[in-house]
Structures are given as C-alpha cells and as structure tokens.
N, C-alpha and C. Protein backbone atom coordinates (compact mmCIF):
# COMPACT_ATOMS: atom_id res chain seq x y z
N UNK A 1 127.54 67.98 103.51
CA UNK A 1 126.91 69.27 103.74
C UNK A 1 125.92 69.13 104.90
N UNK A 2 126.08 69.83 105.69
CA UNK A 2 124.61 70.26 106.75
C UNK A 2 123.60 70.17 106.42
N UNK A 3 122.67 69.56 107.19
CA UNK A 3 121.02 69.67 106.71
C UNK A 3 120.53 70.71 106.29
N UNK A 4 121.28 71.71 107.62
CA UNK A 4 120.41 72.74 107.49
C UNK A 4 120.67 74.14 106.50
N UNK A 5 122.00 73.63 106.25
CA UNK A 5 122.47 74.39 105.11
C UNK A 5 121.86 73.94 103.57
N UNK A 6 121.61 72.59 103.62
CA UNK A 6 121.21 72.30 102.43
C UNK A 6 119.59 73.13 102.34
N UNK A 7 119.43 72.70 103.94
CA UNK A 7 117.66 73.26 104.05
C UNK A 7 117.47 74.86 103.41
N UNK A 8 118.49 75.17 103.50
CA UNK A 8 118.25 77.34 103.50
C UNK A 8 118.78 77.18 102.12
N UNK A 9 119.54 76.46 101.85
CA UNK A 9 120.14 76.57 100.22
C UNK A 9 118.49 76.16 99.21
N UNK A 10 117.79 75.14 100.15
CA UNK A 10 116.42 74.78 98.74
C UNK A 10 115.59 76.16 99.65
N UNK A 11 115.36 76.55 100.28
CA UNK A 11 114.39 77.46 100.39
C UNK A 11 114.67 78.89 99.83
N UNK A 12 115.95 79.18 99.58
CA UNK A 12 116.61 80.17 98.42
C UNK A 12 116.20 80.25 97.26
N UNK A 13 116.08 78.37 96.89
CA UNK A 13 115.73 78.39 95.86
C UNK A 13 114.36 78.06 95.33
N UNK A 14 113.44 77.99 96.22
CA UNK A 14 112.06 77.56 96.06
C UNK A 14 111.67 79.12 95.96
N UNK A 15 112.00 79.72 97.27
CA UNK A 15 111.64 81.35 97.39
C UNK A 15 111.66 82.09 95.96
N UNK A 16 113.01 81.83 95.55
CA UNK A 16 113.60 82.73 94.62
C UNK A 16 112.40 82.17 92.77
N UNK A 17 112.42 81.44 93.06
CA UNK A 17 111.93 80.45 91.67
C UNK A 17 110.18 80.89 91.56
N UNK A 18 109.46 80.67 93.04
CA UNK A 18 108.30 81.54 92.94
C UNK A 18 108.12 83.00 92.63
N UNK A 19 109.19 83.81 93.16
CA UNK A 19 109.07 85.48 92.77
C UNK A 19 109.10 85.75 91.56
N UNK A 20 110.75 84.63 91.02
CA UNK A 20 110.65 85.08 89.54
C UNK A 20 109.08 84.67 88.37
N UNK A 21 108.74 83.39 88.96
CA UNK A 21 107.43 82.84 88.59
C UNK A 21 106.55 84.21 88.47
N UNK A 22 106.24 84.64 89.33
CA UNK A 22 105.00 85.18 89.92
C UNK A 22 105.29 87.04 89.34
N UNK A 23 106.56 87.29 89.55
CA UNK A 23 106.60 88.74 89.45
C UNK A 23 107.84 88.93 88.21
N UNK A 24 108.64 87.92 87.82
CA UNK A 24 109.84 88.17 86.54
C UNK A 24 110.98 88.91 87.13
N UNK A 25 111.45 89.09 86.35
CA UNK A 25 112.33 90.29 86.06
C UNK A 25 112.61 91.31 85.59
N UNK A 26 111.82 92.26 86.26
CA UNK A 26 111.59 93.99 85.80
C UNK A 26 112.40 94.62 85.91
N UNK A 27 113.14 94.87 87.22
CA UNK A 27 114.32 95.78 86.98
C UNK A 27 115.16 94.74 87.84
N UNK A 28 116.30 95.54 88.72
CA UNK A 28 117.25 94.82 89.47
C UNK A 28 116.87 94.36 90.90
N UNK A 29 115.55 95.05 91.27
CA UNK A 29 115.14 94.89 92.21
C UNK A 29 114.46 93.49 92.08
N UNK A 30 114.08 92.69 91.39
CA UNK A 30 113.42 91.57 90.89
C UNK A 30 114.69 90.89 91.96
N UNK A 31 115.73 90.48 91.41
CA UNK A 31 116.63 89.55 92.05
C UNK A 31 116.39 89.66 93.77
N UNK A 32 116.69 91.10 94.14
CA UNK A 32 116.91 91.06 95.68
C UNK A 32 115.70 90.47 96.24
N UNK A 33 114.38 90.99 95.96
CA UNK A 33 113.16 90.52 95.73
C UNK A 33 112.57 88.64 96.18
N UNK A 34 113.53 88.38 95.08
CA UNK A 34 113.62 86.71 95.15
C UNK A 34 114.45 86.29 96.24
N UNK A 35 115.67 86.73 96.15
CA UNK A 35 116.52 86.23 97.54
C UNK A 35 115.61 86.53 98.51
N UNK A 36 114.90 87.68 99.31
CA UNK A 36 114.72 87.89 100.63
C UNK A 36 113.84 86.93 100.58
N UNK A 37 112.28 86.63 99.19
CA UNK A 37 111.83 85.74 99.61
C UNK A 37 111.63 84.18 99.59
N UNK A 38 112.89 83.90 99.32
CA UNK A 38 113.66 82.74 99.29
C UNK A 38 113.99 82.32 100.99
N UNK A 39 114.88 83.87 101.29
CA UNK A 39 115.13 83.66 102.86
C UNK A 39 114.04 83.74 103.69
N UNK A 40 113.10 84.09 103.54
CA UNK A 40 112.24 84.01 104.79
C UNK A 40 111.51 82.67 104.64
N UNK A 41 110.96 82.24 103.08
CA UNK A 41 110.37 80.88 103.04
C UNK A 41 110.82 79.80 103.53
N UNK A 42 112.51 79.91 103.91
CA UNK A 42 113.18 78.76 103.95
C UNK A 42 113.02 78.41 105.69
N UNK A 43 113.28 79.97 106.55
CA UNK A 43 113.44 80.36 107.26
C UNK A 43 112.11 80.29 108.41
N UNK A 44 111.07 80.18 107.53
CA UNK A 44 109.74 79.69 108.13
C UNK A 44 109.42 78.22 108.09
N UNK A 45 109.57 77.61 106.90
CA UNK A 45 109.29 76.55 106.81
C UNK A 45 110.61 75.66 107.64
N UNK A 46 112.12 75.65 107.55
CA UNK A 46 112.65 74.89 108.13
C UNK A 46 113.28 75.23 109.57
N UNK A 47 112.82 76.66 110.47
CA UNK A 47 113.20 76.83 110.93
C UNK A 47 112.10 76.99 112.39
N UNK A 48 110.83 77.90 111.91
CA UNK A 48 110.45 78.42 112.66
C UNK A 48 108.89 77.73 113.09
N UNK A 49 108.83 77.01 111.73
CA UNK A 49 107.28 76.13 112.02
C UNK A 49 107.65 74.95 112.87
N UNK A 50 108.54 74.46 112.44
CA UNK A 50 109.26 73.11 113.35
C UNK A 50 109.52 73.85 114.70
N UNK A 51 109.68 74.70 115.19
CA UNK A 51 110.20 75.42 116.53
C UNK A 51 109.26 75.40 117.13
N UNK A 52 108.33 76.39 116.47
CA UNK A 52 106.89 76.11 117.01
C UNK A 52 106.37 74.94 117.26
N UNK A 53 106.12 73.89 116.37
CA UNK A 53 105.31 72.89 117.22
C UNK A 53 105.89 71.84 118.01
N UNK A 54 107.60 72.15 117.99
CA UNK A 54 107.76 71.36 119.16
C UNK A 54 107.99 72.04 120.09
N UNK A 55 107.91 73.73 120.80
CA UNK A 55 107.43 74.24 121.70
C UNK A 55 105.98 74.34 122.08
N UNK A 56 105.11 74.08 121.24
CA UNK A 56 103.89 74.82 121.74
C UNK A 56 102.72 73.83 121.08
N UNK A 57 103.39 73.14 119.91
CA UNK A 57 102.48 72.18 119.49
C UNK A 57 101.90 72.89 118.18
N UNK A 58 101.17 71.64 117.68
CA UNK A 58 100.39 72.03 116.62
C UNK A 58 99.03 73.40 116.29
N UNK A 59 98.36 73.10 118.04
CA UNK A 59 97.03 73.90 118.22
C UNK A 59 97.82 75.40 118.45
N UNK A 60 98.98 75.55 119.16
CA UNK A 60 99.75 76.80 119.26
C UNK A 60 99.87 77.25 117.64
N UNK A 61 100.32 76.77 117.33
CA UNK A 61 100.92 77.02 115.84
C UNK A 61 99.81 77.90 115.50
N UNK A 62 99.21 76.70 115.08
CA UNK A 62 97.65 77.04 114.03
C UNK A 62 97.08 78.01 114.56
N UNK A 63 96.52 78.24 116.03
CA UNK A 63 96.39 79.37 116.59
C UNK A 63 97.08 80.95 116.22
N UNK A 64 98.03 80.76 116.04
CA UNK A 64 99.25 81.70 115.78
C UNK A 64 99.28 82.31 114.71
N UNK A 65 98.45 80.89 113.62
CA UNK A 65 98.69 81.50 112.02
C UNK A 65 97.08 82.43 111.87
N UNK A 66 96.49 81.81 112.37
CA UNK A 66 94.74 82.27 112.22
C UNK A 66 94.91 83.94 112.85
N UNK A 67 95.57 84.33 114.05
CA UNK A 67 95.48 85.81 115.03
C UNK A 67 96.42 86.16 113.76
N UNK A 68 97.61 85.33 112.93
CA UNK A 68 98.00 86.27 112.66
C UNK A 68 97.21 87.09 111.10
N UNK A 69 96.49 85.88 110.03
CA UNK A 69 95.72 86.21 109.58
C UNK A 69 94.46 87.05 109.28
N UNK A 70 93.80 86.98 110.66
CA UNK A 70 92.73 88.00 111.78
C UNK A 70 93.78 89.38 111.66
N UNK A 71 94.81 89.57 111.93
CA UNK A 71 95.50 91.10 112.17
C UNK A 71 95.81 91.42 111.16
N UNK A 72 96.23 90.77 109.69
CA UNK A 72 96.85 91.41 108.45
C UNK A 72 95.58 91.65 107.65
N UNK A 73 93.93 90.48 107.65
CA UNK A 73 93.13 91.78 107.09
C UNK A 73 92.24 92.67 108.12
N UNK A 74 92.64 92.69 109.36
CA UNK A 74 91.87 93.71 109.79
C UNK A 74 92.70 95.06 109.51
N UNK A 75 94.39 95.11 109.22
CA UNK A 75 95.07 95.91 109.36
C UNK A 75 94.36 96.81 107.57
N UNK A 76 94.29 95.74 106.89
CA UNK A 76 93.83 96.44 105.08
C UNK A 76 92.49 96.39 105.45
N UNK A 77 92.01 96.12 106.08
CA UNK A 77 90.46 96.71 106.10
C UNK A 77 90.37 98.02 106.52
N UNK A 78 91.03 98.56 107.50
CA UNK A 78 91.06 99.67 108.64
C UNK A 78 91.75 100.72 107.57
N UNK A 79 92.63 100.20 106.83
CA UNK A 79 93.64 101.35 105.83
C UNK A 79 92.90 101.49 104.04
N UNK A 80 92.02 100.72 104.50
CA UNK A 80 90.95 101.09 103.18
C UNK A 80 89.73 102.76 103.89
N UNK A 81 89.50 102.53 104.79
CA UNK A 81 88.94 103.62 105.16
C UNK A 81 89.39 104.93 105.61
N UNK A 82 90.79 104.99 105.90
CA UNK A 82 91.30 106.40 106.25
C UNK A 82 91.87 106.72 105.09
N UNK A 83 91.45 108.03 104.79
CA UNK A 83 91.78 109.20 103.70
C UNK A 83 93.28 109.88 103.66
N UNK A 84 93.91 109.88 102.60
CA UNK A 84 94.92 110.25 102.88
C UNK A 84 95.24 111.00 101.60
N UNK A 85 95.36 112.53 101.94
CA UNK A 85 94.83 113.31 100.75
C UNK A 85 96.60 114.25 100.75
N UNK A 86 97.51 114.06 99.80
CA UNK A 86 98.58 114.80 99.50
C UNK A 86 98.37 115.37 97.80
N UNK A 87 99.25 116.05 97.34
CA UNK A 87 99.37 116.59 96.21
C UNK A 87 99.41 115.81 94.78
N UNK A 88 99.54 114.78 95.68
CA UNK A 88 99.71 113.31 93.94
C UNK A 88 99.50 111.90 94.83
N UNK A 89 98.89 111.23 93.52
CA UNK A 89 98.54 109.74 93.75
C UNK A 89 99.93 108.91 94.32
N UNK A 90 101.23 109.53 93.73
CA UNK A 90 102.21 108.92 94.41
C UNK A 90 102.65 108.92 95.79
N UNK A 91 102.48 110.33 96.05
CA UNK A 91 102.79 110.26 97.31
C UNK A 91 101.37 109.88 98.62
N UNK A 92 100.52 109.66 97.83
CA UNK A 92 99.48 109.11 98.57
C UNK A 92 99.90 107.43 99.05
N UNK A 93 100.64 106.92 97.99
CA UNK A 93 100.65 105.64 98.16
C UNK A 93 102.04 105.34 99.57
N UNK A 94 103.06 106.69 99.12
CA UNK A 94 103.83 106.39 99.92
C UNK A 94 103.73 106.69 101.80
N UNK A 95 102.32 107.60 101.82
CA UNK A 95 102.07 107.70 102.92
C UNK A 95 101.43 106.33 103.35
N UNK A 96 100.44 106.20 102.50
CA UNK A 96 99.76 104.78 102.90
C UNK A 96 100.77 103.51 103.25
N UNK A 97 101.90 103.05 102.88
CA UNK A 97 103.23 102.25 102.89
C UNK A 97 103.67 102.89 104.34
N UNK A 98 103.95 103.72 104.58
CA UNK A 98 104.85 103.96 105.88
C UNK A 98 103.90 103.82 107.12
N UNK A 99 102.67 104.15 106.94
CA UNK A 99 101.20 104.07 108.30
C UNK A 99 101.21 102.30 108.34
N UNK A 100 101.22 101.96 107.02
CA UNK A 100 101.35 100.19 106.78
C UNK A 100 102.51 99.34 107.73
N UNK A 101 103.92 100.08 107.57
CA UNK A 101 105.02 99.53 107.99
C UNK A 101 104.72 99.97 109.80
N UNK A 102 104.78 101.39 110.26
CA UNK A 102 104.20 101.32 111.41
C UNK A 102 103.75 100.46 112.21
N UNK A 103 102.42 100.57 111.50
CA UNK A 103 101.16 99.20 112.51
C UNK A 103 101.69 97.93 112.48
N UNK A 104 103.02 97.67 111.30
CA UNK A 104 103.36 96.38 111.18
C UNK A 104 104.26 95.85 112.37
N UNK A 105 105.36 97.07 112.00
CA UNK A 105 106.66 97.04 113.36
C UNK A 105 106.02 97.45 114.85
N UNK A 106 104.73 98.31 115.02
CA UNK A 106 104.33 98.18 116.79
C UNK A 106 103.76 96.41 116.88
N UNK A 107 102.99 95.71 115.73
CA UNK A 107 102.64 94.90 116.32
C UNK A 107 103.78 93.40 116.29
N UNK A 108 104.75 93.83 115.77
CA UNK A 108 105.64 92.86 115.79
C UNK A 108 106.54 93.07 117.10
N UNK A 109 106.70 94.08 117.48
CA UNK A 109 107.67 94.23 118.75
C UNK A 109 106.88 94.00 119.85
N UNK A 110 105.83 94.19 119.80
CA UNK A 110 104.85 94.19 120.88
C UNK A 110 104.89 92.81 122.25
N UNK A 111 105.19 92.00 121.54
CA UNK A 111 105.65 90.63 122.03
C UNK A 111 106.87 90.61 122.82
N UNK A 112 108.07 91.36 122.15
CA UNK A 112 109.24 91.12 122.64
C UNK A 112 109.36 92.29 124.06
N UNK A 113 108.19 93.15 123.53
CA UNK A 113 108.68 93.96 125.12
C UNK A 113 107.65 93.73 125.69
N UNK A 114 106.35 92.86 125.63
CA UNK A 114 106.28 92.31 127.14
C UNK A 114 106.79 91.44 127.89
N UNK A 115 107.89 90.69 126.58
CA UNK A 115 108.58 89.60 127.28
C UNK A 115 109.80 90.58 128.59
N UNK A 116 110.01 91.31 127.91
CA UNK A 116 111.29 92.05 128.76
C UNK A 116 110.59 92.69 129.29
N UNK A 117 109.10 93.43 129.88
CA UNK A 117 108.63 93.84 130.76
C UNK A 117 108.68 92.84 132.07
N UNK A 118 108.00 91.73 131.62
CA UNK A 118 107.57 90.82 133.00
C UNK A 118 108.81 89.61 133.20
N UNK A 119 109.42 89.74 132.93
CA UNK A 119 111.03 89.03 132.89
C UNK A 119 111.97 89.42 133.41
C-alpha cells in the first residue's frame, strides 16, 4: 500500500474517532461530520504542514498558524457585536452562519487572486 494512502486512510480514522468522541452520534449527519473531519485532519497534518515547512520553513509555518489564529478570533469578536434582529432566534443564528461563511470565503480566496493578479 502507498504511504500516502495509508497516511489519509489513519487520518480518516483519527478525524473520524475524535468527532464521534467529542460530538457521538445524533443523527446521520454525525457520520458525514466525522469523515470530512477525518479528511481535512489527515490532509493537514500529512499533506499540507509538511508542504509548508519544506517550502517556507518552520518560522513560515508558525507564522501562518498565529495570523491565522489572530483572524478567526478577531472574526468572533467583531460578530459578537453586530446585532442581528429577524423574527426568531433561529433565523438569527442562520443569518449570523452565512455573514460567518462570507468573511470566511473573502478571506480565504483573497490569496489566490493576488496570486493571479501579479502573475
């Protein structure tokens, strides 16, 4: 078997083994839940941290993790203070989730199109 297949096969299962740990099995969404974060754990740890520090090094990395830390609670600090007043607590939450996903996807693309700006 491939390393790296074996590698994504244990991070499936490390991912998957913490969700169920941490959150069970409530409905069906529990499973998908575990897979995605199975795939991204595996996917960070054997794919993308190793990428990083042999492009950019360790101080890149760490750098990388701290701005990105710095942006996810300045992003819940900033969304604790704007008001968001609809007809029910539910749909309050679901406005708050989509302003969330927003700020998430401008600051994730943000990178890739200055790469294709000055390129």
């Amino acid at each position: 078997m491939d390393d790296r297949a074996l590698a994504s096969a244990l991070g499936i299962g490390v991912g998957g083994g913490l969700a169920w740990i941490m959150e069970g099995f409530q409905s069906g969404h529990g499973f998908i839940y575990s897979l995605c974060a199975g795939l991204i754990i595996g996917l960070l740890f054997f794919e993308m941290i190793p990428e990083s520090i042999e492009l950019g090094g360790w101080v890149i990395l760490l750098g990388g993790i701290a701005i990105g830390l710095v942006l996810f609670q300045s992003i819940h600090l900033l969304m604790d203070k704007i008001t968001i007043i609809t007809n029910s607590h539910q749909k309050d939450i679901f406005v708050r989730s989509g302003v969330l996903l927003i700020i998430s996807i401008a600051i994730h693309n943000f990178p890739v199109g200055n790469i294709t700006l000055f390129v």
